[in-house]
C-alpha atoms as a PDB file:
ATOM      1  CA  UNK A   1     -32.784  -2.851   8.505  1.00  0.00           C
ATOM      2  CA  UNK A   2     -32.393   0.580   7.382  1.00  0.00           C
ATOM      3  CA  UNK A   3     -28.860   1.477   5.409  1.00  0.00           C
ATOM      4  CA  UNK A   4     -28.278   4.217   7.991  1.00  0.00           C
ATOM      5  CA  UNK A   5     -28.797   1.721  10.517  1.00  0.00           C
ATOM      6  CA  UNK A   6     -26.479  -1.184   9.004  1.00  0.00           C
ATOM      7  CA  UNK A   7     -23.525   1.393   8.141  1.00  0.00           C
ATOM      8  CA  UNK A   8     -23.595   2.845  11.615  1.00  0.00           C
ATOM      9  CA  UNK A   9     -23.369  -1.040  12.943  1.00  0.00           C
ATOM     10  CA  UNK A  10     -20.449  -1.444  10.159  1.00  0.00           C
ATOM     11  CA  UNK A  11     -18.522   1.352  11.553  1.00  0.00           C
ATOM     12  CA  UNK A  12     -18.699   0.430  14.968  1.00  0.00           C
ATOM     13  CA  UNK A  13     -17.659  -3.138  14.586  1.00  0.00           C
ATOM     14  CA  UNK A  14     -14.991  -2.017  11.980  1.00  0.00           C
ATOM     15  CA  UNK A  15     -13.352   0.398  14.679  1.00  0.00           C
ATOM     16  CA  UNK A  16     -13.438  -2.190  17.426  1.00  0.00           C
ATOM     17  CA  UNK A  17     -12.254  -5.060  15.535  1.00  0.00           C
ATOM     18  CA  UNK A  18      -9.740  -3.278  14.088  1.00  0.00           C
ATOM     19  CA  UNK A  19      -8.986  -0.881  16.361  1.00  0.00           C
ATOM     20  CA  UNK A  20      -9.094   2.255  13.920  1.00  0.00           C
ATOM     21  CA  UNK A  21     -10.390   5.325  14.858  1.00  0.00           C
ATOM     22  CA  UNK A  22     -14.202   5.918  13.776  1.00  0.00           C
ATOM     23  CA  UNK A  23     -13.425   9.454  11.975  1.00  0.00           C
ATOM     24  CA  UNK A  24     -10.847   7.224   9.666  1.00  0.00           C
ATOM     25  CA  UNK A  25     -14.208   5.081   8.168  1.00  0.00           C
ATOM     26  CA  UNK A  26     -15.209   7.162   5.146  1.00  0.00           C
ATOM     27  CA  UNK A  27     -16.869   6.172   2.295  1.00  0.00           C
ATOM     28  CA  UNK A  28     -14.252   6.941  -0.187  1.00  0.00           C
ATOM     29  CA  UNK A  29     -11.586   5.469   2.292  1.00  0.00           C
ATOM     30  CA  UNK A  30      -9.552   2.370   1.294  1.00  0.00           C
ATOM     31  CA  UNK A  31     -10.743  -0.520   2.887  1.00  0.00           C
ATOM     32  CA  UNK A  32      -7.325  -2.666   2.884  1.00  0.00           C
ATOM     33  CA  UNK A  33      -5.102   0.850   3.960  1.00  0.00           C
ATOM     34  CA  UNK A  34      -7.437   2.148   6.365  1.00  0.00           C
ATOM     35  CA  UNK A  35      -7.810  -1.025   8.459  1.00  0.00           C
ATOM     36  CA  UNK A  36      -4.208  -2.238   7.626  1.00  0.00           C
ATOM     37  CA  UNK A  37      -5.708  -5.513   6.298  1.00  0.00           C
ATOM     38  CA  UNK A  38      -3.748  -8.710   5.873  1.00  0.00           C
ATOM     39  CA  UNK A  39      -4.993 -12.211   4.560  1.00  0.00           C
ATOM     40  CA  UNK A  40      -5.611 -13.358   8.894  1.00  0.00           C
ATOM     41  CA  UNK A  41      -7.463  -9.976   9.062  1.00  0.00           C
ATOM     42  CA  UNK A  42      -9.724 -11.005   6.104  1.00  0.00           C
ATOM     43  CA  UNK A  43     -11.188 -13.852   8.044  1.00  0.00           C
ATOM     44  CA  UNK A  44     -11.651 -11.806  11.117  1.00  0.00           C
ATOM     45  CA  UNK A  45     -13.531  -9.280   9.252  1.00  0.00           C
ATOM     46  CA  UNK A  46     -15.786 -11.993   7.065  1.00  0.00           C
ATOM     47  CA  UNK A  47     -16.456 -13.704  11.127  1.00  0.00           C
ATOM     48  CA  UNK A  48     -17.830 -10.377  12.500  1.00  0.00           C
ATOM     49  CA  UNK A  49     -19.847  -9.787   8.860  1.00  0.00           C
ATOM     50  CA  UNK A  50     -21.440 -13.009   9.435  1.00  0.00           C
ATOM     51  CA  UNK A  51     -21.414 -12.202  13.179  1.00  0.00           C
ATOM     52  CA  UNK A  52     -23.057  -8.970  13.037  1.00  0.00           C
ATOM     53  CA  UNK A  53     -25.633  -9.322  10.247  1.00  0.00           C
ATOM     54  CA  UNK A  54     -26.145 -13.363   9.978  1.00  0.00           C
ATOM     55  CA  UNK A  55     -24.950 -14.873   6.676  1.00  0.00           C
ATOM     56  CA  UNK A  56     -22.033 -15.987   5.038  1.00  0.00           C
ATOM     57  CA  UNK A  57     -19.412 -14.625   3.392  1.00  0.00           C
ATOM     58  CA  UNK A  58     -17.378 -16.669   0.486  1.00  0.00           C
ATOM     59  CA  UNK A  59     -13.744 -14.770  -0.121  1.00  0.00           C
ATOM     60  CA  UNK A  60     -14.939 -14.231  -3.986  1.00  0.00           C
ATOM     61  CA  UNK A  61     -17.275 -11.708  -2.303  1.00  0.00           C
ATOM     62  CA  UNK A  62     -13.881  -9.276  -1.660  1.00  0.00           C
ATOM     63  CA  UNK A  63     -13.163  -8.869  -5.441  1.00  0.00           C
ATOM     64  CA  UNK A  64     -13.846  -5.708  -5.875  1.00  0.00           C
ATOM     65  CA  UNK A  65     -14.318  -4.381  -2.933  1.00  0.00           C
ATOM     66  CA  UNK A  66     -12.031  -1.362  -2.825  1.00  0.00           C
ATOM     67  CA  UNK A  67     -13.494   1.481  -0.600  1.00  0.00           C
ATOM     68  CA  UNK A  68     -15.512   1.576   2.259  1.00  0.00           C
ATOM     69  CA  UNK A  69     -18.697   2.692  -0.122  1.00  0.00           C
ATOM     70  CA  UNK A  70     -18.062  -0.644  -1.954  1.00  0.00           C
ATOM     71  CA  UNK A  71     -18.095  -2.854   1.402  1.00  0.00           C
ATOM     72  CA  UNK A  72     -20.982  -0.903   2.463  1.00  0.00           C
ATOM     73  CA  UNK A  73     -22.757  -1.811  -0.613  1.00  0.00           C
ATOM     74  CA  UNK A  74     -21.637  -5.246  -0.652  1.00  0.00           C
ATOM     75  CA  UNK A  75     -22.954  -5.280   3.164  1.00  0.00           C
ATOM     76  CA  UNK A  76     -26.458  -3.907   2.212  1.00  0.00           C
ATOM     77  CA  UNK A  77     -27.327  -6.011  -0.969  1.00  0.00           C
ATOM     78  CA  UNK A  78     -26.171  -9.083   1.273  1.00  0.00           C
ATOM     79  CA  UNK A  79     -28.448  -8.099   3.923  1.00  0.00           C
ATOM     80  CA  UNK A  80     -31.464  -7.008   2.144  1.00  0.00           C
ATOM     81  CA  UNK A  81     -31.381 -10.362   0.003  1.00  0.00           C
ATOM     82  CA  UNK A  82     -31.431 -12.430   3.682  1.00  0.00           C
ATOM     83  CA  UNK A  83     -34.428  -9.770   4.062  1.00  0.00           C
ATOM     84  CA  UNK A  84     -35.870 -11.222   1.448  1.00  0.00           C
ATOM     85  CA  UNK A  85     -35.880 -14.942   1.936  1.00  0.00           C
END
């Protein structure tokens, strides 16, 4: 999958799910702000990670993650090591 390809798919489950306009999703946009996350929203967003692009998410993985560039790259390295296997 290409990283055009799986940030595209990010966005578009990221605007549904949590009902945020698309033009919000930037890559130097907050993550937690932009999507108004609160500990229940953390599990729906690791169900439609592993949803969307097939493997699991521990909560560990979220450490870190501050901007939308960082869950993008998070999102790629996880899906180009299933690639992989």
């Amino acid at each position: 999958m290409e990283i055009k390809e799986i940030i595209q798919k990010t966005n578009a489950f990221l605007a549904e799910e949590f009902e945020v306009s698309p033009e919000s999703i930037t890559p130097e946009a907050e993550l937690k702000a932009t999507l108004e996350l609160d500990s229940l929203d953390y599990i729906d967003l690791v169900v439609a990670i592993e949803n969307n692009f097939g493997f699991k998410v521990k909560p560990e993985d979220f450490q870190g993650i501050v901007s939308f560039q960082d869950f993008y790259d998070y999102v790629i390295e996880r899906v180009k090591q299933k690639e992989l296997v």
